[in-house]
N, C-alpha and C. Protein backbone atom coordinates (compact mmCIF):
# COMPACT_ATOMS: atom_id res chain seq x y z
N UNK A 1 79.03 -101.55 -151.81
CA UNK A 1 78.50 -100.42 -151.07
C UNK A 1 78.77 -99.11 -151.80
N UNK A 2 80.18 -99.11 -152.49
CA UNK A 2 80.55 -97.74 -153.09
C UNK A 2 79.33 -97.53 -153.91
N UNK A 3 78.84 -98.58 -155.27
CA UNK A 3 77.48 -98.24 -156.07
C UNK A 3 76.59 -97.73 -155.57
N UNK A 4 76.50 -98.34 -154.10
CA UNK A 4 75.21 -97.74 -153.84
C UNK A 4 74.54 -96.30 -153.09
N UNK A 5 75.74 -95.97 -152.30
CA UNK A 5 75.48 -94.48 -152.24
C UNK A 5 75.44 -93.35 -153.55
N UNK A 6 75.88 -93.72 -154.69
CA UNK A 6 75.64 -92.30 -156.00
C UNK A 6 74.44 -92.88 -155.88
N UNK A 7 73.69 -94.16 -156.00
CA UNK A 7 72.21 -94.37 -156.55
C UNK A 7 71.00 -93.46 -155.37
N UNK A 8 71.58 -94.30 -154.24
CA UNK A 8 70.75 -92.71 -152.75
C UNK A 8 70.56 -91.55 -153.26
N UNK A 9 71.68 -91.34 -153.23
CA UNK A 9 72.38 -89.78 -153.41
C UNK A 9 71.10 -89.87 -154.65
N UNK A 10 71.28 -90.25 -156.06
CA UNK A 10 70.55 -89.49 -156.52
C UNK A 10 69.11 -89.55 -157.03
N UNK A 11 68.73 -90.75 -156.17
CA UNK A 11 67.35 -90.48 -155.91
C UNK A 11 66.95 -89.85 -154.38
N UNK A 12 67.68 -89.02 -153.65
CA UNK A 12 66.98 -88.16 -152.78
C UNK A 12 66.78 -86.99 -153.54
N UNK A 13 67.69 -86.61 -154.64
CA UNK A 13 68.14 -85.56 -155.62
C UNK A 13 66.50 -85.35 -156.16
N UNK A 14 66.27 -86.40 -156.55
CA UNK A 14 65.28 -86.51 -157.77
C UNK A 14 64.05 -86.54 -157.00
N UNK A 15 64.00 -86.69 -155.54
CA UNK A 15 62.68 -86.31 -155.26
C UNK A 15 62.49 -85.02 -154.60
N UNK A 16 63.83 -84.31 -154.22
CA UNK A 16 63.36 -83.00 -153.78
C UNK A 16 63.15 -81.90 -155.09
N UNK A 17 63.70 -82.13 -156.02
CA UNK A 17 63.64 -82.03 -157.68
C UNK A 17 61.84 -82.18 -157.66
N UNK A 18 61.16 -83.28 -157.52
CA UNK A 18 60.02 -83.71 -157.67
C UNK A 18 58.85 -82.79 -156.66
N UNK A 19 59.26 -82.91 -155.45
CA UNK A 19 58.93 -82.06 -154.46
C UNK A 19 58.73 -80.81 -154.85
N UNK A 20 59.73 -80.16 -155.39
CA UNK A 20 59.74 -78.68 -155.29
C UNK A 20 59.10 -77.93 -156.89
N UNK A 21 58.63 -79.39 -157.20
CA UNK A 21 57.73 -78.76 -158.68
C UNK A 21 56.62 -78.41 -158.39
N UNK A 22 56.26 -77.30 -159.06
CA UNK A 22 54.92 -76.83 -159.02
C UNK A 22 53.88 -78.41 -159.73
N UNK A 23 52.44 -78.21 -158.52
CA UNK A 23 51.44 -79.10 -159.20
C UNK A 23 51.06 -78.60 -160.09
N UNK A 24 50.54 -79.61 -160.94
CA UNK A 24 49.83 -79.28 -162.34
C UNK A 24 48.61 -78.32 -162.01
N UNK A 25 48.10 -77.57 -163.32
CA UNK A 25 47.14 -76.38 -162.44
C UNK A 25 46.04 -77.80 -162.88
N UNK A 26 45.07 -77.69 -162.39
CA UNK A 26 43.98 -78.03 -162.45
C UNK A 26 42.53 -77.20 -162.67
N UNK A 27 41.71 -77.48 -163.29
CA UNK A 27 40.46 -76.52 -163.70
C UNK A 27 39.83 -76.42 -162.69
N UNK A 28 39.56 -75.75 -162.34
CA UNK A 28 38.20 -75.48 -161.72
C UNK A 28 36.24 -74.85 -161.98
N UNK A 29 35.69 -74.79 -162.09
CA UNK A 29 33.93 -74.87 -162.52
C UNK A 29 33.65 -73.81 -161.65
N UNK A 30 32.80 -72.52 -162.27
CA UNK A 30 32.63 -71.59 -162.17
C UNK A 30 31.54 -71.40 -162.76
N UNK A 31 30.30 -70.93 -162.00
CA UNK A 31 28.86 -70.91 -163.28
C UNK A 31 28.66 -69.19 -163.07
N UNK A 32 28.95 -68.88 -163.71
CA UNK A 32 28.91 -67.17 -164.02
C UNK A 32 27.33 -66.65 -164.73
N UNK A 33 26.38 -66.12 -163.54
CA UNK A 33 25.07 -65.92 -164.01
C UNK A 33 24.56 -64.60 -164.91
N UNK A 34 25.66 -64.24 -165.37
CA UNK A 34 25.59 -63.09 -166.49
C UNK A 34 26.16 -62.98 -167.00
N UNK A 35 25.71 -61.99 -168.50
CA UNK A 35 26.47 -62.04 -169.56
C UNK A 35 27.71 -60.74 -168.80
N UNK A 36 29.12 -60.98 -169.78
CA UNK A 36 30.24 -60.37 -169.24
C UNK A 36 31.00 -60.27 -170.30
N UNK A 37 31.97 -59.47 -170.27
CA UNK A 37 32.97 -59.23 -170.60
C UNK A 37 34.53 -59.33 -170.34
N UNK A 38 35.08 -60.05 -171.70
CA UNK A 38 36.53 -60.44 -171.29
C UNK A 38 37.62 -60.23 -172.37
N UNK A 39 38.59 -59.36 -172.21
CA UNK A 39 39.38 -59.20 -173.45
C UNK A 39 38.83 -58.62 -174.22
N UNK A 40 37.74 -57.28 -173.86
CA UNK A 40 37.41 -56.70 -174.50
C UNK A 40 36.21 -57.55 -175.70
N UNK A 41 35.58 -58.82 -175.75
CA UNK A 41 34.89 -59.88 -175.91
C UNK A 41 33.64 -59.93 -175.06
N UNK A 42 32.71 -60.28 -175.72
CA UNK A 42 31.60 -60.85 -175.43
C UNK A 42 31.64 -62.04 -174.72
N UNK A 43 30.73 -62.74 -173.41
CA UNK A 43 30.52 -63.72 -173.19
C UNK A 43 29.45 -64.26 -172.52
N UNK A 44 28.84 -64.94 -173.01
CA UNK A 44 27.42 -65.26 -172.40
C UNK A 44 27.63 -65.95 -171.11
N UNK A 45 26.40 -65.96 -170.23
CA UNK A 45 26.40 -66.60 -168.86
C UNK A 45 26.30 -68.11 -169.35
N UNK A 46 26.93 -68.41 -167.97
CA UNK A 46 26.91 -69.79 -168.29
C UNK A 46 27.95 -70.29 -167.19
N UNK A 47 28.18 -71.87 -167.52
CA UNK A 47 29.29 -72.51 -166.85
C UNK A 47 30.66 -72.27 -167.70
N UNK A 48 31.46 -72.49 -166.93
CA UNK A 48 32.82 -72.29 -167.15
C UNK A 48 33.83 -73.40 -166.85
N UNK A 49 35.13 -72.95 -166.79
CA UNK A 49 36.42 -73.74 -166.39
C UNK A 49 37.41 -72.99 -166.54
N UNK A 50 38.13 -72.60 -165.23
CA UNK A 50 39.20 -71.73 -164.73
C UNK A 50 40.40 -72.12 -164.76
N UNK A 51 41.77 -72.25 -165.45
CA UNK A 51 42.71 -72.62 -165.19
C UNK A 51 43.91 -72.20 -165.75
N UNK A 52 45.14 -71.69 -164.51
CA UNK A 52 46.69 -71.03 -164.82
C UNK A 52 47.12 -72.13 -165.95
N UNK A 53 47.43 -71.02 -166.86
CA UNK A 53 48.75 -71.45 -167.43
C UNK A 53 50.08 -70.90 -167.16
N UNK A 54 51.22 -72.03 -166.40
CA UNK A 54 52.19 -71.56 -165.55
C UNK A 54 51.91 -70.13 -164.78
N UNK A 55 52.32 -68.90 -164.41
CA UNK A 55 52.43 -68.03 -163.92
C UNK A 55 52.04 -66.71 -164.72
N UNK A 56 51.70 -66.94 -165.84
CA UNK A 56 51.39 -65.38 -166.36
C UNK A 56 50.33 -65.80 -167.47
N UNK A 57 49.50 -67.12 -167.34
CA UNK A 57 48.33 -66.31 -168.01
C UNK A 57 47.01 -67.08 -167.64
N UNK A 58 45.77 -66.95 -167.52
CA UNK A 58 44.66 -67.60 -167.24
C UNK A 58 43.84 -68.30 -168.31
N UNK A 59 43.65 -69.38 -168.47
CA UNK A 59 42.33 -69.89 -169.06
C UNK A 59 40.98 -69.53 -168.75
N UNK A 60 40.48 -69.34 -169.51
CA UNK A 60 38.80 -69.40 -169.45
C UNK A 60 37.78 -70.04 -170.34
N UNK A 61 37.13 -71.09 -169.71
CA UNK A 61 36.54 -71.68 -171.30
C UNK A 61 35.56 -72.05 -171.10
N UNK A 62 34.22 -72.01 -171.71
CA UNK A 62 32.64 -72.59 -171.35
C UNK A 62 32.82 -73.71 -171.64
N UNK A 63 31.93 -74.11 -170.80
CA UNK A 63 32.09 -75.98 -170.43
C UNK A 63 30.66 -76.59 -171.36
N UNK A 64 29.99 -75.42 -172.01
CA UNK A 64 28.72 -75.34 -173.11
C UNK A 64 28.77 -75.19 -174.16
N UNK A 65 30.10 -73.79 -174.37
CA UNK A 65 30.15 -73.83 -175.87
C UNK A 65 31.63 -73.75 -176.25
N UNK A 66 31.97 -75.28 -176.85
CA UNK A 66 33.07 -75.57 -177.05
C UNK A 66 33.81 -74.20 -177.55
N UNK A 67 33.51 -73.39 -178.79
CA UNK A 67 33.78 -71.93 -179.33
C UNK A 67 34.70 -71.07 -178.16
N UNK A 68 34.25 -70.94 -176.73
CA UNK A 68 34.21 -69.88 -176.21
C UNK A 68 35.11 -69.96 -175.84
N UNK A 69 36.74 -69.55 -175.64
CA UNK A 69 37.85 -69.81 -174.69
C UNK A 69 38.50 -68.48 -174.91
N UNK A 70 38.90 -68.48 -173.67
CA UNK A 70 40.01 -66.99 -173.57
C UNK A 70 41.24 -67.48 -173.10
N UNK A 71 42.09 -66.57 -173.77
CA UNK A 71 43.70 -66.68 -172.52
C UNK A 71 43.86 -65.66 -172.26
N UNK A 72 43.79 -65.29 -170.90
CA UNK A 72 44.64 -63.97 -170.36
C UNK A 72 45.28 -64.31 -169.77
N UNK A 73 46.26 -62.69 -170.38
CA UNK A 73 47.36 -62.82 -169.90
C UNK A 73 46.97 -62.16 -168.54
N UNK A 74 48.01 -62.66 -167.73
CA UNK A 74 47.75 -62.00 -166.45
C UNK A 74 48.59 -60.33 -166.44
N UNK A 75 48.30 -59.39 -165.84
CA UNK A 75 48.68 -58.22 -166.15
C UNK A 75 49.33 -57.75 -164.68
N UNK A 76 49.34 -58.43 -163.69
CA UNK A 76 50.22 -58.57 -162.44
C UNK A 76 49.44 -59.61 -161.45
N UNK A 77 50.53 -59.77 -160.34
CA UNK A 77 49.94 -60.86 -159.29
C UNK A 77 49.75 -59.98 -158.03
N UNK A 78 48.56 -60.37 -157.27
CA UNK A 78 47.93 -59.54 -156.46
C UNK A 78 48.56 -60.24 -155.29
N UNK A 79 48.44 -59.73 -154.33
CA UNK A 79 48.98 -60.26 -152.91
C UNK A 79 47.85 -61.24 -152.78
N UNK A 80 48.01 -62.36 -151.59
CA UNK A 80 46.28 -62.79 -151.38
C UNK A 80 45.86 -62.34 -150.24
N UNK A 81 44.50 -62.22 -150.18
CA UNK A 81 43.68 -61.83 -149.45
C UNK A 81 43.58 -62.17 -148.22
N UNK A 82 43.01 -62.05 -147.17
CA UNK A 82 42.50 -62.69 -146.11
C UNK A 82 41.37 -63.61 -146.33
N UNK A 83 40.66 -63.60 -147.36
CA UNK A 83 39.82 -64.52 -147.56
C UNK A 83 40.51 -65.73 -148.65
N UNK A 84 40.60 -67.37 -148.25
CA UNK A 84 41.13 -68.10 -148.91
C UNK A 84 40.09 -68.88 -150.13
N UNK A 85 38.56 -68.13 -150.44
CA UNK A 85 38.08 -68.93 -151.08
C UNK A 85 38.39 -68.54 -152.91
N UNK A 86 38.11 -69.06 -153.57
CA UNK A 86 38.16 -68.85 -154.77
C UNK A 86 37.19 -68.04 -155.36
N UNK A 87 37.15 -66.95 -156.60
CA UNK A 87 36.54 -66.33 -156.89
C UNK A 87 36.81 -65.72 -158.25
N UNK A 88 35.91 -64.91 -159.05
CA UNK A 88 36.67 -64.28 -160.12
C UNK A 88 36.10 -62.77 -160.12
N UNK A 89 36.47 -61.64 -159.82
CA UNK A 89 35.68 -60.50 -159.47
C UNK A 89 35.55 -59.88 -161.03
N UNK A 90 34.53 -59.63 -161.26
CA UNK A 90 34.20 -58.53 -162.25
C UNK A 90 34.20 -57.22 -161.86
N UNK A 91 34.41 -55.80 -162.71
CA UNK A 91 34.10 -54.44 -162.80
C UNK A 91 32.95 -54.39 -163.22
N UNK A 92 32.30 -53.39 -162.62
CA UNK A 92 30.72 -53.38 -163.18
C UNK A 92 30.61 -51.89 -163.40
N UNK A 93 30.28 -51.89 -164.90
CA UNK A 93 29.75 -50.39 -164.66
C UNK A 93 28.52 -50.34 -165.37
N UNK A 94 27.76 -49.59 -164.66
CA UNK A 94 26.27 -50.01 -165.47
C UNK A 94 25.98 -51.11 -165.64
N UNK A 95 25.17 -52.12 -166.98
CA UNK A 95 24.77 -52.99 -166.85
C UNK A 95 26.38 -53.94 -167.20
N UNK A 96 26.98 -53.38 -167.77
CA UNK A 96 28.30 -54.03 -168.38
C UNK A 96 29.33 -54.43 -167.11
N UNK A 97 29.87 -55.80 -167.33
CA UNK A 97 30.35 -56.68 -166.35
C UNK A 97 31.48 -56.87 -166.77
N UNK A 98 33.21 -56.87 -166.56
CA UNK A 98 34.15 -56.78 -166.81
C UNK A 98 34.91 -57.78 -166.43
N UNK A 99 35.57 -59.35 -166.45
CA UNK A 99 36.28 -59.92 -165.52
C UNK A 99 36.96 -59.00 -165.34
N UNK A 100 37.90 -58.88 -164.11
CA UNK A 100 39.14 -58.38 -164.14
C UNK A 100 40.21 -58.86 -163.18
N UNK A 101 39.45 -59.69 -162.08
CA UNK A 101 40.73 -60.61 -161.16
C UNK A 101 40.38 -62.05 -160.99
N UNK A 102 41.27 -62.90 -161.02
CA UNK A 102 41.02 -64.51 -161.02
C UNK A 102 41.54 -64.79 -159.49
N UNK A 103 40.98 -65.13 -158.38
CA UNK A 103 41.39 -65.60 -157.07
C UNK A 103 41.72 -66.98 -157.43
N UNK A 104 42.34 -67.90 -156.90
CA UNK A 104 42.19 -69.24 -156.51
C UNK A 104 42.72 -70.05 -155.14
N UNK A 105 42.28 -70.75 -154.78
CA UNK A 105 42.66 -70.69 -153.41
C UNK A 105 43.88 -71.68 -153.59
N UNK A 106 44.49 -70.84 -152.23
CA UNK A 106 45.95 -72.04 -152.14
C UNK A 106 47.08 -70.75 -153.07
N UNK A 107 46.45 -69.61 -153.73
CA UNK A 107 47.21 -68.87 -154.87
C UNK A 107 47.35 -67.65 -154.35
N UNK A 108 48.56 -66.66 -154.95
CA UNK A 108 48.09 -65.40 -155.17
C UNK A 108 46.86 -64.96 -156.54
N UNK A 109 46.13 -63.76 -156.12
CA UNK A 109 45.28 -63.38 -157.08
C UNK A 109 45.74 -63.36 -158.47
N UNK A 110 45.26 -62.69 -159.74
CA UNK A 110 45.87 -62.88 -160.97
C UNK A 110 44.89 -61.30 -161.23
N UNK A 111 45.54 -60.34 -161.61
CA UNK A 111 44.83 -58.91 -162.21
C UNK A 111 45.07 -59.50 -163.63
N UNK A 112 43.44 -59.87 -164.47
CA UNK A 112 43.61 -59.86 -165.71
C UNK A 112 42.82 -58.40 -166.48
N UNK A 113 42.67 -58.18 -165.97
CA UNK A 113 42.10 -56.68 -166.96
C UNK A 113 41.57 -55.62 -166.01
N UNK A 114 41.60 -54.58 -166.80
CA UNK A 114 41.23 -53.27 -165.46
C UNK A 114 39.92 -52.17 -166.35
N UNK A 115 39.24 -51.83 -165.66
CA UNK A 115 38.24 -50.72 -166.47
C UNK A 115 38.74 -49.04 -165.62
N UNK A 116 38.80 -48.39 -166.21
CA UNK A 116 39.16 -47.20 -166.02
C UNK A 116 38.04 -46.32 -165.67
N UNK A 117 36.73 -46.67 -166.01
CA UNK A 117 35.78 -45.67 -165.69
C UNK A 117 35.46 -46.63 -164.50
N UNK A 118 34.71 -45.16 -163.51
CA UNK A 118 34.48 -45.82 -162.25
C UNK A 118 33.45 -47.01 -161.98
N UNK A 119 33.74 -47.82 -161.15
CA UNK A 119 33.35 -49.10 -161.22
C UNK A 119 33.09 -49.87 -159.52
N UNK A 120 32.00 -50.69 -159.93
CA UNK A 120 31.98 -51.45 -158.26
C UNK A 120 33.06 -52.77 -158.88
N UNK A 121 32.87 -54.19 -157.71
CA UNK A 121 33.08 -54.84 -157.87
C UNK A 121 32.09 -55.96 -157.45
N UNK A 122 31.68 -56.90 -158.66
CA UNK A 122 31.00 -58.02 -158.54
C UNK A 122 32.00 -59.26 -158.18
N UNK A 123 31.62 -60.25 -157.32
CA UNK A 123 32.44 -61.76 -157.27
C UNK A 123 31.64 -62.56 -157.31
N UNK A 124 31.88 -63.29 -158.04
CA UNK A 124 31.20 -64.49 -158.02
C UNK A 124 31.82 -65.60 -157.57
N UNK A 125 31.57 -66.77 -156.72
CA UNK A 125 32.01 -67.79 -156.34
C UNK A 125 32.81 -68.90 -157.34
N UNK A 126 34.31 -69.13 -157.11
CA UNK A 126 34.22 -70.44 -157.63
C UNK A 126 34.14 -71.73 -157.31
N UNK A 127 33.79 -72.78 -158.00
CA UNK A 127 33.64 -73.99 -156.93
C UNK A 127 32.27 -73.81 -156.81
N UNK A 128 31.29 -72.56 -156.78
CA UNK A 128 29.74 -73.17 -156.40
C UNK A 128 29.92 -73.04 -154.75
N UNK A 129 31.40 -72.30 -154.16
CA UNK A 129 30.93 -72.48 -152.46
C UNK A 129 30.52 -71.10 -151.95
């Protein structure tokens, strides 16, 4: 009996250990219907794929042209919203389209870039919902 309580003991250890890990991020599909801007970069419309790396930076990568991938860094974490769907908002000024926040649901927001001249905000859906 003595063996067998350290072995309990430390597999309850090892699953609240397991438990309390962050899930793997997973991608998500995003079809972005205009050309935009990211990192100061060019990027044509198209489909995409959204996904954290750990806590401070974002993927972005066309799911068309192998070439196209970004990492941002994230530049702070936004509170979340009242709305839980996923999204990626652009700055728009004039015809020029800016990412600048990554939503995901289940997350706080991600501020990846900011435009300084005055600006609306475009969102586009992620997920297609």
């Amino acid at each position: 009996m003595r063996t067998s309580v350290p072995v309990v003991v430390a597999a309850v250890l090892l699953g609240v250990v397991l438990a309390s890990a962050p899930a793997a991020a997973q991608a998500v599909k995003v079809d972005i219907p205009f050309a935009f801007t990211v990192s100061e970069k060019s990027a044509p419309a198209g489909s995409y794929e959204v996904e954290l790396q750990g806590s401070d930076a974002v993927v972005l990568r066309s799911t068309t042209a192998a070439s196209t991938q970004f990492l941002l860094p994230v530049v702070t974490r936004l509170a979340p919203g009242s709305e839980s769907k996923s999204r990626l908002v652009f700055d728009r000024v004039g015809t020029v389209a800016t990412l600048s926040e990554v939503w995901l649901s289940g997350r706080d927001g991600y501020l990846v870039g900011m435009t300084k001249a005055a600006h609306t905000h475009q969102s586009v859906p992620v997920g297609g919902k």
